[in-house]
PDB file of N, CA and C in Angstrom:
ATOM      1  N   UNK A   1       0.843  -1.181   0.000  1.00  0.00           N
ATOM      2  CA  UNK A   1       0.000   0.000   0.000  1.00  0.00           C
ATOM      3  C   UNK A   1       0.881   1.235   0.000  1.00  0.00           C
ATOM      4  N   UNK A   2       0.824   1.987  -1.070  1.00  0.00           N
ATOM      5  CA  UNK A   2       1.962   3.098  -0.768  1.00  0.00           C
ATOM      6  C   UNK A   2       0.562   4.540  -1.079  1.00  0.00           C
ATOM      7  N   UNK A   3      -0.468   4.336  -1.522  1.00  0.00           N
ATOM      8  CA  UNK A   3      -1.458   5.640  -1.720  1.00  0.00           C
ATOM      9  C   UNK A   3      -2.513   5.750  -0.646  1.00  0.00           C
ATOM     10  N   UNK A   4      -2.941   6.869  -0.514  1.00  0.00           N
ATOM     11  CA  UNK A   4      -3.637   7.105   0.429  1.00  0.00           C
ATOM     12  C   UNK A   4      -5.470   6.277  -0.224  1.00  0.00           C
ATOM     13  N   UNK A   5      -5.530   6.052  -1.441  1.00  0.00           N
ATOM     14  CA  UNK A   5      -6.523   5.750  -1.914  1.00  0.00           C
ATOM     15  C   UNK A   5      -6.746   4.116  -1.889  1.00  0.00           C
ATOM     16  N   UNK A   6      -5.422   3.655  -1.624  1.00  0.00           N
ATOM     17  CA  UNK A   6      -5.231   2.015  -1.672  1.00  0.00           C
ATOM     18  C   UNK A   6      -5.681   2.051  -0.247  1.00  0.00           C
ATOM     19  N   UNK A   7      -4.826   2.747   0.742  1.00  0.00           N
ATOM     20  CA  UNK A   7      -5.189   2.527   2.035  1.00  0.00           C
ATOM     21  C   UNK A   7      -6.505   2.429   2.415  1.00  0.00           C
ATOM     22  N   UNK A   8      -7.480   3.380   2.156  1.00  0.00           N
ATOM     23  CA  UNK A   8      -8.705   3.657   2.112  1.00  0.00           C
ATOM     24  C   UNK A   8      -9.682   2.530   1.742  1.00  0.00           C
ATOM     25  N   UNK A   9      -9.728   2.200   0.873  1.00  0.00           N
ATOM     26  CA  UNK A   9     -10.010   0.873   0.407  1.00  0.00           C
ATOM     27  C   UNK A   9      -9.743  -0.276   1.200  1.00  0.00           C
ATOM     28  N   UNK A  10      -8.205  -0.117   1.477  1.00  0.00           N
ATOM     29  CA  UNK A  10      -8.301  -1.865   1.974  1.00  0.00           C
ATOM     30  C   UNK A  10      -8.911  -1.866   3.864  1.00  0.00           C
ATOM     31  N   UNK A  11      -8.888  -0.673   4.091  1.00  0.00           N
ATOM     32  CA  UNK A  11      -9.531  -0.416   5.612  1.00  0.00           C
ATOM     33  C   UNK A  11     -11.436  -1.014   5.222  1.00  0.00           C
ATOM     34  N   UNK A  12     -11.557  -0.249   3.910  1.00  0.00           N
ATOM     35  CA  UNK A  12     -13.322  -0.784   4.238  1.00  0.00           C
ATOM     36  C   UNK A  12     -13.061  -2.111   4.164  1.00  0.00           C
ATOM     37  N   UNK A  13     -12.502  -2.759   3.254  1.00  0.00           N
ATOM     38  CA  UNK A  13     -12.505  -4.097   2.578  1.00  0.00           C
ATOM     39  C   UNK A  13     -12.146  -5.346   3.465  1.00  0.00           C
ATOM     40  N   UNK A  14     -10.556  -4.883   3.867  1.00  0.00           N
ATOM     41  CA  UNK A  14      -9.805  -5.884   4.822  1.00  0.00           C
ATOM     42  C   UNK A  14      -9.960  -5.303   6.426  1.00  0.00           C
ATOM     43  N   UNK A  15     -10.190  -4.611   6.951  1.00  0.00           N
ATOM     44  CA  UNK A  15     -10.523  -4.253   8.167  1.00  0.00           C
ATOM     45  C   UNK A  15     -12.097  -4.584   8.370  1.00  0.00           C
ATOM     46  N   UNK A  16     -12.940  -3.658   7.852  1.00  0.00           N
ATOM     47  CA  UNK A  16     -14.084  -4.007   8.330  1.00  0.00           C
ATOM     48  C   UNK A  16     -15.026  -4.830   7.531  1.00  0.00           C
ATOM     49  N   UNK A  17     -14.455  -5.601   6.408  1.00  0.00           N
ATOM     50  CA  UNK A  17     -15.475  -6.423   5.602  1.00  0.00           C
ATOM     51  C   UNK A  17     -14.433  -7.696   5.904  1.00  0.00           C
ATOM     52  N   UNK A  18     -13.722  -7.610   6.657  1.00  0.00           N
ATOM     53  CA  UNK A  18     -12.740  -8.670   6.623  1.00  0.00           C
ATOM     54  C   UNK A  18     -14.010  -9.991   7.536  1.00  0.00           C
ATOM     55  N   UNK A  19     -14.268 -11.031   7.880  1.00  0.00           N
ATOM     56  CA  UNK A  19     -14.680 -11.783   8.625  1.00  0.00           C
ATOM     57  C   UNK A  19     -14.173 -12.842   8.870  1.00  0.00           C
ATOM     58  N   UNK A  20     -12.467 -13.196   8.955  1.00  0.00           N
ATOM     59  CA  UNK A  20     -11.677 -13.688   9.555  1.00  0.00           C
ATOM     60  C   UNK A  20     -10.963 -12.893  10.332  1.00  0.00           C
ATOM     61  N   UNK A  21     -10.821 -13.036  11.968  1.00  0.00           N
ATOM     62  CA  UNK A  21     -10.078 -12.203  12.957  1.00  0.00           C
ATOM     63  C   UNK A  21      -8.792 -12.100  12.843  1.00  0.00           C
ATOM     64  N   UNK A  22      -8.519 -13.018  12.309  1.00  0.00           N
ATOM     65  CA  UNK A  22      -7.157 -13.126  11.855  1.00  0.00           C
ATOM     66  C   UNK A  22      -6.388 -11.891  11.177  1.00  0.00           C
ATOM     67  N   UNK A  23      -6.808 -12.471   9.713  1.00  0.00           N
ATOM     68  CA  UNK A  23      -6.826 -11.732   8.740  1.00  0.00           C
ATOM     69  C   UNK A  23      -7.184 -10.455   8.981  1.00  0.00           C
ATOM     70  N   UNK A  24      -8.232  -9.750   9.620  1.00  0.00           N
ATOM     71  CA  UNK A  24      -8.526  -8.347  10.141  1.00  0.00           C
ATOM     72  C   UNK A  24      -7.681  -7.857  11.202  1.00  0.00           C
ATOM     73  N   UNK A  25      -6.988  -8.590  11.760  1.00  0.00           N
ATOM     74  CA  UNK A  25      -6.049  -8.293  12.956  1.00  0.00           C
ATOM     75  C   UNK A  25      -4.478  -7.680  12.427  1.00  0.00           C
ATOM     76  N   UNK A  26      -4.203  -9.358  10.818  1.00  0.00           N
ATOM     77  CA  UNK A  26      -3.074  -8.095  10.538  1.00  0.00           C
ATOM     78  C   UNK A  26      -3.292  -7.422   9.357  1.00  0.00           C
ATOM     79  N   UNK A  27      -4.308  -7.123   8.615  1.00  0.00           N
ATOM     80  CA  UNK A  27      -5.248  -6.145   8.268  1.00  0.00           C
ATOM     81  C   UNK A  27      -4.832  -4.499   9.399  1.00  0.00           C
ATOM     82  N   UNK A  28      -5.631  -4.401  10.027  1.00  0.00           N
ATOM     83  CA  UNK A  28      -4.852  -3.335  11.268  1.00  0.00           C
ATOM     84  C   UNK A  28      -4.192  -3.298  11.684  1.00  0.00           C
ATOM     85  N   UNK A  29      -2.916  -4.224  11.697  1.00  0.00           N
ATOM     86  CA  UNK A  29      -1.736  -3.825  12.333  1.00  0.00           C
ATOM     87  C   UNK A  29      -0.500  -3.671  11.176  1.00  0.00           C
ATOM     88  N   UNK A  30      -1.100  -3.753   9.691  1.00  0.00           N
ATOM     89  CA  UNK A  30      -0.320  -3.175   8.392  1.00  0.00           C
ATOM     90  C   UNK A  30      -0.861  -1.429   7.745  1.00  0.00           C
ATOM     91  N   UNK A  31      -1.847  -1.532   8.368  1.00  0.00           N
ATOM     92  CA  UNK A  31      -2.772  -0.253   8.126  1.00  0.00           C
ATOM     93  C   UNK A  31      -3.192   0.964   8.662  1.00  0.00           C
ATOM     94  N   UNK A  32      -2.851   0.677  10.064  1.00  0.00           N
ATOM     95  CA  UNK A  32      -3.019   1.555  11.060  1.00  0.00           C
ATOM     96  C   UNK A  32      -2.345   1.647  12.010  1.00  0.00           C
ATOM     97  N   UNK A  33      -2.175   3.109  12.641  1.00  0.00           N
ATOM     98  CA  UNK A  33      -0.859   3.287  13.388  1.00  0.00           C
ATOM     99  C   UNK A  33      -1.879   2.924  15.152  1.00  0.00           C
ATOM    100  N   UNK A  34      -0.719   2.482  16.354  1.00  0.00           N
ATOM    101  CA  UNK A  34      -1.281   1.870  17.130  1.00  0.00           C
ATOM    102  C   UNK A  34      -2.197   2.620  17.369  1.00  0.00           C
ATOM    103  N   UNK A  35      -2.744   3.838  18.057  1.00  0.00           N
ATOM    104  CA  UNK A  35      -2.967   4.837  18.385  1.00  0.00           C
ATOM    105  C   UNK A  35      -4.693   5.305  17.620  1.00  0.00           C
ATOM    106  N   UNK A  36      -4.692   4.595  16.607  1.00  0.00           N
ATOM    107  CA  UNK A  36      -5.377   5.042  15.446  1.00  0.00           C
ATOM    108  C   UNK A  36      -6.821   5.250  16.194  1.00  0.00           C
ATOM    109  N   UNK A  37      -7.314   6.183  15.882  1.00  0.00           N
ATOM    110  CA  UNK A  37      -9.196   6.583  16.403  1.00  0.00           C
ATOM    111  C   UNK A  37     -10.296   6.473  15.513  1.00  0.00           C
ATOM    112  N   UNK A  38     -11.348   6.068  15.802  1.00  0.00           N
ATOM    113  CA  UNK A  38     -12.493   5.835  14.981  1.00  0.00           C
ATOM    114  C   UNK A  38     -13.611   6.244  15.653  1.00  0.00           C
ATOM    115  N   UNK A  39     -14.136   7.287  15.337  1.00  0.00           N
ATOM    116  CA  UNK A  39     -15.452   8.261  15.562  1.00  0.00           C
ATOM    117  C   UNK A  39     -16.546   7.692  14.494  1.00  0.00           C
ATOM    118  N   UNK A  40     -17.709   7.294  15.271  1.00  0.00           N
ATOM    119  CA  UNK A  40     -19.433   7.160  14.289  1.00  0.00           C
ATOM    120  C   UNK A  40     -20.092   7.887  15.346  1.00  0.00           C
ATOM    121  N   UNK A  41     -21.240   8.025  14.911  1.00  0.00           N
ATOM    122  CA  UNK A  41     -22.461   8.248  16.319  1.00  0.00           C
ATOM    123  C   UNK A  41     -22.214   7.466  17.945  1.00  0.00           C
ATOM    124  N   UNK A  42     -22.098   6.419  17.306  1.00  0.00           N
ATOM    125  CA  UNK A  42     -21.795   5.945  18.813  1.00  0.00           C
ATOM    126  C   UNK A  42     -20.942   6.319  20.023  1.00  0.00           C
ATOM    127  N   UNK A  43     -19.893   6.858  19.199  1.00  0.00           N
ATOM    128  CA  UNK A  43     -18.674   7.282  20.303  1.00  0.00           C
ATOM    129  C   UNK A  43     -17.356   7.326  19.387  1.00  0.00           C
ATOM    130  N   UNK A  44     -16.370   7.750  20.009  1.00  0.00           N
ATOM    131  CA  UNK A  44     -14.989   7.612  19.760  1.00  0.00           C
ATOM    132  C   UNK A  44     -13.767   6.335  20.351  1.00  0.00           C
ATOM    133  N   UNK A  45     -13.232   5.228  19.962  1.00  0.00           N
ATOM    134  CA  UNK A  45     -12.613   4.461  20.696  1.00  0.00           C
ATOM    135  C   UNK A  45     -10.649   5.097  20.245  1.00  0.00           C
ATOM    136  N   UNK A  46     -10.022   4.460  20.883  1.00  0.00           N
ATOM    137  CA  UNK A  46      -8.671   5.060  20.260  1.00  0.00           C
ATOM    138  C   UNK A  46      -7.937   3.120  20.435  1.00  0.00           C
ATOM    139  N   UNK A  47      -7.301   2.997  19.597  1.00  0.00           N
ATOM    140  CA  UNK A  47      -6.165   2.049  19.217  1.00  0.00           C
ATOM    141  C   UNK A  47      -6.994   0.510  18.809  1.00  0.00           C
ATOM    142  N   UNK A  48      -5.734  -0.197  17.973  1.00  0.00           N
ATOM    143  CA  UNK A  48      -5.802  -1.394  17.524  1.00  0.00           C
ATOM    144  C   UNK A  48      -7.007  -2.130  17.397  1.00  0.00           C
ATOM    145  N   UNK A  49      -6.710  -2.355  18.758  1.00  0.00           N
ATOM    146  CA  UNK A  49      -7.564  -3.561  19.880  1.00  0.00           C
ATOM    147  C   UNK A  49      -9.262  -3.025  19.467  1.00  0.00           C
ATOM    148  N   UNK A  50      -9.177  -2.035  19.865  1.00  0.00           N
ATOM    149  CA  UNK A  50     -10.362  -1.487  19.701  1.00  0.00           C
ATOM    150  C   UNK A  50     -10.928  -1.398  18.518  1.00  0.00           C
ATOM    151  N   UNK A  51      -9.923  -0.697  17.349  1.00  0.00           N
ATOM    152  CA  UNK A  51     -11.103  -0.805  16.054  1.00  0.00           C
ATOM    153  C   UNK A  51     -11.378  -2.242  15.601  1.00  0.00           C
ATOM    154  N   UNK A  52     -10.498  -3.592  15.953  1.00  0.00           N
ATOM    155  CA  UNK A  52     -10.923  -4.825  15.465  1.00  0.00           C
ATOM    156  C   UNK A  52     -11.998  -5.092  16.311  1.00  0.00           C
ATOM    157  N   UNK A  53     -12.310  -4.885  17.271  1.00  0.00           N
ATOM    158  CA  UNK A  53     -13.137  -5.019  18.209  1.00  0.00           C
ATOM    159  C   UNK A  53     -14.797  -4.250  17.549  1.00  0.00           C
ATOM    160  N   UNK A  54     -14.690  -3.153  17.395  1.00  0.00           N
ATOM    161  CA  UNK A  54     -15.901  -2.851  16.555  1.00  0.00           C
ATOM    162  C   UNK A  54     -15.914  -3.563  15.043  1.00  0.00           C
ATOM    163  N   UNK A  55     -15.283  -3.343  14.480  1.00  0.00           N
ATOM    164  CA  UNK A  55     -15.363  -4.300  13.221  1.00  0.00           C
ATOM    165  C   UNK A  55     -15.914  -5.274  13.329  1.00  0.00           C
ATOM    166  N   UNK A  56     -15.834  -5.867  14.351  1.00  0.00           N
ATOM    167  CA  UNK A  56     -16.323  -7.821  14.717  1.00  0.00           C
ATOM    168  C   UNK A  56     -17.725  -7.423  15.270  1.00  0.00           C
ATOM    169  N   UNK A  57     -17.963  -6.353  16.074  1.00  0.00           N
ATOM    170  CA  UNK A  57     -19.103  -5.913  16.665  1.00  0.00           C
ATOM    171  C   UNK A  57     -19.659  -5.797  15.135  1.00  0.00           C
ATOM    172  N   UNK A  58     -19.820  -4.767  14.221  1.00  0.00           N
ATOM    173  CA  UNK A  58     -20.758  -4.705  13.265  1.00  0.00           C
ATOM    174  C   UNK A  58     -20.718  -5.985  12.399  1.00  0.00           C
ATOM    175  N   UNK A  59     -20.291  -6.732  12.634  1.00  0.00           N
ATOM    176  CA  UNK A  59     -19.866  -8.093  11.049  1.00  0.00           C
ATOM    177  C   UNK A  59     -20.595  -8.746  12.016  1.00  0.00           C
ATOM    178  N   UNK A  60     -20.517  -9.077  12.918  1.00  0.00           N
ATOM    179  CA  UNK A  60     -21.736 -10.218  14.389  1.00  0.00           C
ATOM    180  C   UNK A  60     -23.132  -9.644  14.298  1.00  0.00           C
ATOM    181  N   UNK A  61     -23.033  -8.330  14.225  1.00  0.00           N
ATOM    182  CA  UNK A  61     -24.384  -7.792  13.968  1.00  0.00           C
ATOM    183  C   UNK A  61     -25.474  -7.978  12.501  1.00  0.00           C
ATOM    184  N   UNK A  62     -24.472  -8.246  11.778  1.00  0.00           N
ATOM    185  CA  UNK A  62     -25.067  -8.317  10.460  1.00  0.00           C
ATOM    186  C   UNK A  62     -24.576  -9.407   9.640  1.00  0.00           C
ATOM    187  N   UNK A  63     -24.993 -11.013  10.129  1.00  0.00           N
ATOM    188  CA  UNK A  63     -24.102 -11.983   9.119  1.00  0.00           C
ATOM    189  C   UNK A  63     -24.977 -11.928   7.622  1.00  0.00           C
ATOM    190  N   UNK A  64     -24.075 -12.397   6.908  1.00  0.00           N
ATOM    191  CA  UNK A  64     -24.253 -12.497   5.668  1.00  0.00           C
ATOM    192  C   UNK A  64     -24.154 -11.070   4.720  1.00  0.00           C
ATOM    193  N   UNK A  65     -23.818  -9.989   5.394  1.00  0.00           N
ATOM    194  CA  UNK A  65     -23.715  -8.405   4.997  1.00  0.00           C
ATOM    195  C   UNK A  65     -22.181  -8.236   4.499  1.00  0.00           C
ATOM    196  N   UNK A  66     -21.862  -7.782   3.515  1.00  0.00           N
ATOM    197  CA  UNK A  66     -20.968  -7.243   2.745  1.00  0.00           C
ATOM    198  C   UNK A  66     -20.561  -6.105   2.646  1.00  0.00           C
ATOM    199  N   UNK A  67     -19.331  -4.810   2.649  1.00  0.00           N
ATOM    200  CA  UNK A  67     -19.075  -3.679   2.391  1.00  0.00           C
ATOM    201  C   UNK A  67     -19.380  -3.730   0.868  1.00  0.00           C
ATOM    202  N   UNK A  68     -19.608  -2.594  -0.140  1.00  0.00           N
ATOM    203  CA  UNK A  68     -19.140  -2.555  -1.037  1.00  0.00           C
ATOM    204  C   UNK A  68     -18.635  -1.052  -1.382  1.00  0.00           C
ATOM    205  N   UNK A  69     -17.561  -0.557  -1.984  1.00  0.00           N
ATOM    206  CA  UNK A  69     -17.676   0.710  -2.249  1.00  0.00           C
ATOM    207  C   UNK A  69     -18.527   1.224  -3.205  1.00  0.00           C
ATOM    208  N   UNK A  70     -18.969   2.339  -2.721  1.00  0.00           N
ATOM    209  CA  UNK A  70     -19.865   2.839  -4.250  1.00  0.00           C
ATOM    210  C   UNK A  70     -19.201   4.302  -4.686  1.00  0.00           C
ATOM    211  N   UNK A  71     -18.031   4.263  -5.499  1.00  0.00           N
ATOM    212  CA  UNK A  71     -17.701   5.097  -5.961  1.00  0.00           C
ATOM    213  C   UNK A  71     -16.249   4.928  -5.817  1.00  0.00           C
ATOM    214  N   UNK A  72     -15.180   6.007  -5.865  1.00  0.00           N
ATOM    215  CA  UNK A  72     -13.801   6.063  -6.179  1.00  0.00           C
ATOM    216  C   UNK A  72     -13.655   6.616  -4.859  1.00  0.00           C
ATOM    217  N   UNK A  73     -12.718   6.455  -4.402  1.00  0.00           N
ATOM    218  CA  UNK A  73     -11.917   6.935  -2.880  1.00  0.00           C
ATOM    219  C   UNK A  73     -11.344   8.412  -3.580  1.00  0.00           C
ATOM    220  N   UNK A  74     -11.837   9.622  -2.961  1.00  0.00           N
ATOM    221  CA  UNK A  74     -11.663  10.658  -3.612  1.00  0.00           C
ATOM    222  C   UNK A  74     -10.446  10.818  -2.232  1.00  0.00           C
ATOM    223  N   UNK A  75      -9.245  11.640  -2.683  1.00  0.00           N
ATOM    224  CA  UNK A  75      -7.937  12.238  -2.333  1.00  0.00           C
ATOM    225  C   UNK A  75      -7.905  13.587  -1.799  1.00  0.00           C
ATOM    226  N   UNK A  76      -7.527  14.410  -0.906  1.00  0.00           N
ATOM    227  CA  UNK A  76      -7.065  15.889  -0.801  1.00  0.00           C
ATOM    228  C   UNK A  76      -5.980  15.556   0.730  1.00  0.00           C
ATOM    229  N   UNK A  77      -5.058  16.008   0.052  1.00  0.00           N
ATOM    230  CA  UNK A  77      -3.624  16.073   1.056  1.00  0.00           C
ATOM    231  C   UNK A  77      -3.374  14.597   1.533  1.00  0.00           C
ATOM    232  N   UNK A  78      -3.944  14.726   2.962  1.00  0.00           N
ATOM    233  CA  UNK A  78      -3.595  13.411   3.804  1.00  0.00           C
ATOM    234  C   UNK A  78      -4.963  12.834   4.349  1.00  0.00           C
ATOM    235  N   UNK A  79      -6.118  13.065   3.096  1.00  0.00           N
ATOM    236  CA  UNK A  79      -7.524  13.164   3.492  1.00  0.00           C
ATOM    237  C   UNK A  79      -8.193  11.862   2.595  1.00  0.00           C
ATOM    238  N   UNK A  80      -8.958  10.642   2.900  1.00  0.00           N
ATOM    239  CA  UNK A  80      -8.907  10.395   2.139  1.00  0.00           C
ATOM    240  C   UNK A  80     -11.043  10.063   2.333  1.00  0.00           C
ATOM    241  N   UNK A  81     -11.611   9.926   1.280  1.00  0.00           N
ATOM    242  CA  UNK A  81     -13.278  10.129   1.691  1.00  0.00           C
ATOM    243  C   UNK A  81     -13.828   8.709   0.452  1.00  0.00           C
ATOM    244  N   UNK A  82     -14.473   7.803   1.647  1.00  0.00           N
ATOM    245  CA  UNK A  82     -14.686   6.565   0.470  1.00  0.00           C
ATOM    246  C   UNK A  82     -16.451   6.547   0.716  1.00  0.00           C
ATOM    247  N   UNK A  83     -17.140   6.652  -0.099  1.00  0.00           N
ATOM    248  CA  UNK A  83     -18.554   6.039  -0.077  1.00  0.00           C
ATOM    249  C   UNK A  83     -18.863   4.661   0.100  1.00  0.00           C
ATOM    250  N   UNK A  84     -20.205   4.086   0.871  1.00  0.00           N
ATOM    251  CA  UNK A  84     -20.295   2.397   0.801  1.00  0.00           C
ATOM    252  C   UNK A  84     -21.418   2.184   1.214  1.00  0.00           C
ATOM    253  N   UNK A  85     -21.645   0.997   0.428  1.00  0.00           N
ATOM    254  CA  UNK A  85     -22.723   0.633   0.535  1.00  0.00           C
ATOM    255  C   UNK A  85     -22.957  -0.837   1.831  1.00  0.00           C
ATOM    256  N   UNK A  86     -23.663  -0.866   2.511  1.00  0.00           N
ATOM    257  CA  UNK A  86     -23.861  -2.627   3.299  1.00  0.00           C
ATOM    258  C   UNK A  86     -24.858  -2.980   3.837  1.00  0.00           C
ATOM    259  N   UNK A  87     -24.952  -4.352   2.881  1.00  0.00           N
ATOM    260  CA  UNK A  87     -26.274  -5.035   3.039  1.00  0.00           C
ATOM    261  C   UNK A  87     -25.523  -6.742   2.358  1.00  0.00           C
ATOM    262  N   UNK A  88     -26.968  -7.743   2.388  1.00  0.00           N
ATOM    263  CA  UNK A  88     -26.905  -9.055   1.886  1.00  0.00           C
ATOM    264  C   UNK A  88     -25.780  -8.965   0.674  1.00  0.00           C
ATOM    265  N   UNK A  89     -24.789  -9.927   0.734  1.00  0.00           N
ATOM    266  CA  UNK A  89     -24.211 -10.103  -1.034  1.00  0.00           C
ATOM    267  C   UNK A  89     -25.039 -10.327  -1.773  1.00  0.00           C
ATOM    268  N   UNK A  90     -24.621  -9.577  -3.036  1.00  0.00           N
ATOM    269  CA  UNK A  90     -25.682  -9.538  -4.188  1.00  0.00           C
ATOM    270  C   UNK A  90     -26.961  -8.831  -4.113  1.00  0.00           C
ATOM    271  N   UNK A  91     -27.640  -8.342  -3.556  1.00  0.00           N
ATOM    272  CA  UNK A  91     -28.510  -7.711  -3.310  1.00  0.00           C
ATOM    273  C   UNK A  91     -28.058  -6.151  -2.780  1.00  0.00           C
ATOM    274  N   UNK A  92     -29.351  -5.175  -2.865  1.00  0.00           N
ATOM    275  CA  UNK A  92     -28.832  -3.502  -2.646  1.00  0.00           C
ATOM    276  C   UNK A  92     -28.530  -3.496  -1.112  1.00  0.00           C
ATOM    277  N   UNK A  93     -27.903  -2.658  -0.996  1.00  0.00           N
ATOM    278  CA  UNK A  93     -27.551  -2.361   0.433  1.00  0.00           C
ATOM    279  C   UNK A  93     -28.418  -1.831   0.852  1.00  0.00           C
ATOM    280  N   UNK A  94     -28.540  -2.113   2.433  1.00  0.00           N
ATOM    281  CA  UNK A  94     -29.263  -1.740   3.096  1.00  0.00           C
ATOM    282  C   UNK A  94     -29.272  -0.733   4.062  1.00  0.00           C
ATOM    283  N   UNK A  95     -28.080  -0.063   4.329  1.00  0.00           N
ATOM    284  CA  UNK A  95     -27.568   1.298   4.598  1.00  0.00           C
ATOM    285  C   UNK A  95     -26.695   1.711   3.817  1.00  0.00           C
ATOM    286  N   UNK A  96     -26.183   3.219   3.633  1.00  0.00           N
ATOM    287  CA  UNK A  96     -25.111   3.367   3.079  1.00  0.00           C
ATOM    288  C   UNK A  96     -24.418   4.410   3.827  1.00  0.00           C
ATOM    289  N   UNK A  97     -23.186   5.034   3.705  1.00  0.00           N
ATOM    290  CA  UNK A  97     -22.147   5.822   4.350  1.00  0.00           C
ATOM    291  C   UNK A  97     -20.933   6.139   3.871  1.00  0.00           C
ATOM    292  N   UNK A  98     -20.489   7.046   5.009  1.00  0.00           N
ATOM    293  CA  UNK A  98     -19.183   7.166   3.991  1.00  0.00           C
ATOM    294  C   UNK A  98     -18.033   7.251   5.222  1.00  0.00           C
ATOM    295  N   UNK A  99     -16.472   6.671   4.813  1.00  0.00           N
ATOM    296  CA  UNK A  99     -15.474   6.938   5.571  1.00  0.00           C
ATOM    297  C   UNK A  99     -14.883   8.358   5.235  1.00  0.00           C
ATOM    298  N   UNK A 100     -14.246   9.299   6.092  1.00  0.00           N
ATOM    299  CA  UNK A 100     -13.296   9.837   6.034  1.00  0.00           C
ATOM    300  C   UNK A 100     -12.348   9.476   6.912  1.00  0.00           C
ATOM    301  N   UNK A 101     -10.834   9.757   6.224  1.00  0.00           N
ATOM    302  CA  UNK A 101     -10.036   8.950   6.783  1.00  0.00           C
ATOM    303  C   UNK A 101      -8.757   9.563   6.789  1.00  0.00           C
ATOM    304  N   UNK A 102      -7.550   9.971   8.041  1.00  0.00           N
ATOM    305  CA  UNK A 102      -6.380  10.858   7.783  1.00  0.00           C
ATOM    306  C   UNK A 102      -5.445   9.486   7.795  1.00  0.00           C
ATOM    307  N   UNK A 103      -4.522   9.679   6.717  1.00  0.00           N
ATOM    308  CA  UNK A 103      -3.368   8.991   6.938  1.00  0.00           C
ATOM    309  C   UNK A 103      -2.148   9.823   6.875  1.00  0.00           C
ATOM    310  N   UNK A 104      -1.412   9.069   7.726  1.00  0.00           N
ATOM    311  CA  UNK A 104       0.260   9.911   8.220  1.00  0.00           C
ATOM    312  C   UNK A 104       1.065   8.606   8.077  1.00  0.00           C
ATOM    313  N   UNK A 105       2.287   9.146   7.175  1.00  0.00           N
ATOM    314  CA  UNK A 105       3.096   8.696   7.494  1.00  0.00           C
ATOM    315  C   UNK A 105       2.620   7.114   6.609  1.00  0.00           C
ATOM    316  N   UNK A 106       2.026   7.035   5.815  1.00  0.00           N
ATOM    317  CA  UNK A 106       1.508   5.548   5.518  1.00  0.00           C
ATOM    318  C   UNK A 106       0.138   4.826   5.921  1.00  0.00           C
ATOM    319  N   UNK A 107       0.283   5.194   7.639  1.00  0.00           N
ATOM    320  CA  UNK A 107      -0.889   4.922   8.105  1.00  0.00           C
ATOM    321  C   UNK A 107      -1.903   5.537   8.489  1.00  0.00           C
ATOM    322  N   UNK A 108      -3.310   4.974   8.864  1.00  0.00           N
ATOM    323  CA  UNK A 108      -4.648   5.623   9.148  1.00  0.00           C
ATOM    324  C   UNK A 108      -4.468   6.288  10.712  1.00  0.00           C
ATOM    325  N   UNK A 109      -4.462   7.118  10.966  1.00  0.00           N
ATOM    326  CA  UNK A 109      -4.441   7.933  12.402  1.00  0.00           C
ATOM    327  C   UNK A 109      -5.717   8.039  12.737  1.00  0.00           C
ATOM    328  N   UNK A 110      -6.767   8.254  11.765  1.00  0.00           N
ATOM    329  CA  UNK A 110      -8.201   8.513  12.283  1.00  0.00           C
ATOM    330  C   UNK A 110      -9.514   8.047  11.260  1.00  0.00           C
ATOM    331  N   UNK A 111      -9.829   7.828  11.657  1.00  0.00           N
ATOM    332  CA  UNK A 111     -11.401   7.149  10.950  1.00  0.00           C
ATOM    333  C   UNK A 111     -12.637   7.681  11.409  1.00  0.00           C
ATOM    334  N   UNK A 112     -13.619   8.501  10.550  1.00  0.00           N
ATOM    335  CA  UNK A 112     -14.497   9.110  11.201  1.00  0.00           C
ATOM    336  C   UNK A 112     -15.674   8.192   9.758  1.00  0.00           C
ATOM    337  N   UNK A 113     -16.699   7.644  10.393  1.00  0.00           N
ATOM    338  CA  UNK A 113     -17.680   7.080  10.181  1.00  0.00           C
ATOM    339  C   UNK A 113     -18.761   7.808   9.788  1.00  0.00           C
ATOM    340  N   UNK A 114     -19.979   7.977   8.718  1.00  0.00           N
ATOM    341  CA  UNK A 114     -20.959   8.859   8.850  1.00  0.00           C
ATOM    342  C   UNK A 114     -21.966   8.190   7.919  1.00  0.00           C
ATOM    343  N   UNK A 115     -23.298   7.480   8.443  1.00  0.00           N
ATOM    344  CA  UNK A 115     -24.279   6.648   7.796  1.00  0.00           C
ATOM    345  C   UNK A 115     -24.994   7.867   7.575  1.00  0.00           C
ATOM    346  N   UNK A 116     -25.476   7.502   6.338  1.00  0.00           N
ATOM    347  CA  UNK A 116     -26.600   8.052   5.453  1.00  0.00           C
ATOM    348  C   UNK A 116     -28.418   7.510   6.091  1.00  0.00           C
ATOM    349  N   UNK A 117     -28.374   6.304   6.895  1.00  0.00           N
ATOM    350  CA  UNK A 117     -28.987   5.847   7.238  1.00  0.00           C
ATOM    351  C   UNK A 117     -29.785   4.773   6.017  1.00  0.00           C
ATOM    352  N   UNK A 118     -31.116   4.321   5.808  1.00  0.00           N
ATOM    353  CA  UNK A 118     -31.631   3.260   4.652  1.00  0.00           C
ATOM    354  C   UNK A 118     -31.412   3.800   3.715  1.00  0.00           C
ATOM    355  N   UNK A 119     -31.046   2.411   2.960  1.00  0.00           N
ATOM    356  CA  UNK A 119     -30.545   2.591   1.646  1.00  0.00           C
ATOM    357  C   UNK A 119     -32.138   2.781   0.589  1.00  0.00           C
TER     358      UNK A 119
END
């Protein structure tokens, strides 16, 4: 991963569409710096442990649900903003949202979450 747009991507994809712990574990620990924060409605958590920890929280909440992006991971500085869709594979999503996301240095420092609510 050397772009801020690859990064972006593989956070929706391999972090939170990941559904092996494994694999999502070093998923976040190639992707994100320890420290890293993730803001939705719910709250703010800070490091590692924690964003795999919600990740598994929403993927338990919703089996058989898929990320998909809907659109291009748009770029400005160290900013990076991905649209998505999640619901059943193959079928429309059933919410949609969008990441914004700072990366430093390679990695994600912050993740801010924002649902559109039904798709």
């Amino acid at each position: 991963m050397t772009g801020i747009a690859d990064i972006v991507l593989a956070d929706l994809l391999e972090v939170f569409g990941e559904r092996d712990p494994e694999r999502r574990r070093a998923a976040v620990a190639r992707l994100c710096a320890e420290d890293v924060e993730f803001a939705d409605a719910e709250g703010t958590l800070t490091g590692r442990d924690a964003l795999v920890a919600k990740a598994q929280q929403i993927l338990d909440g919703a089996p058989g649900f898929v990320f998909t992006p809907e659109g291009d991971v748009r770029v400005v500085q160290d900013l990076g903003y991905l649209a998505w869709g999640f619901g059943p594979e193959g079928a429309p999503p059933v919410v949609r949202g969008a990441d914004i996301v700072i990366v430093r240095d390679g990695l994600i420092t912050s993740i801010h979450t924002l649902l559109d609510g039904a798709a």
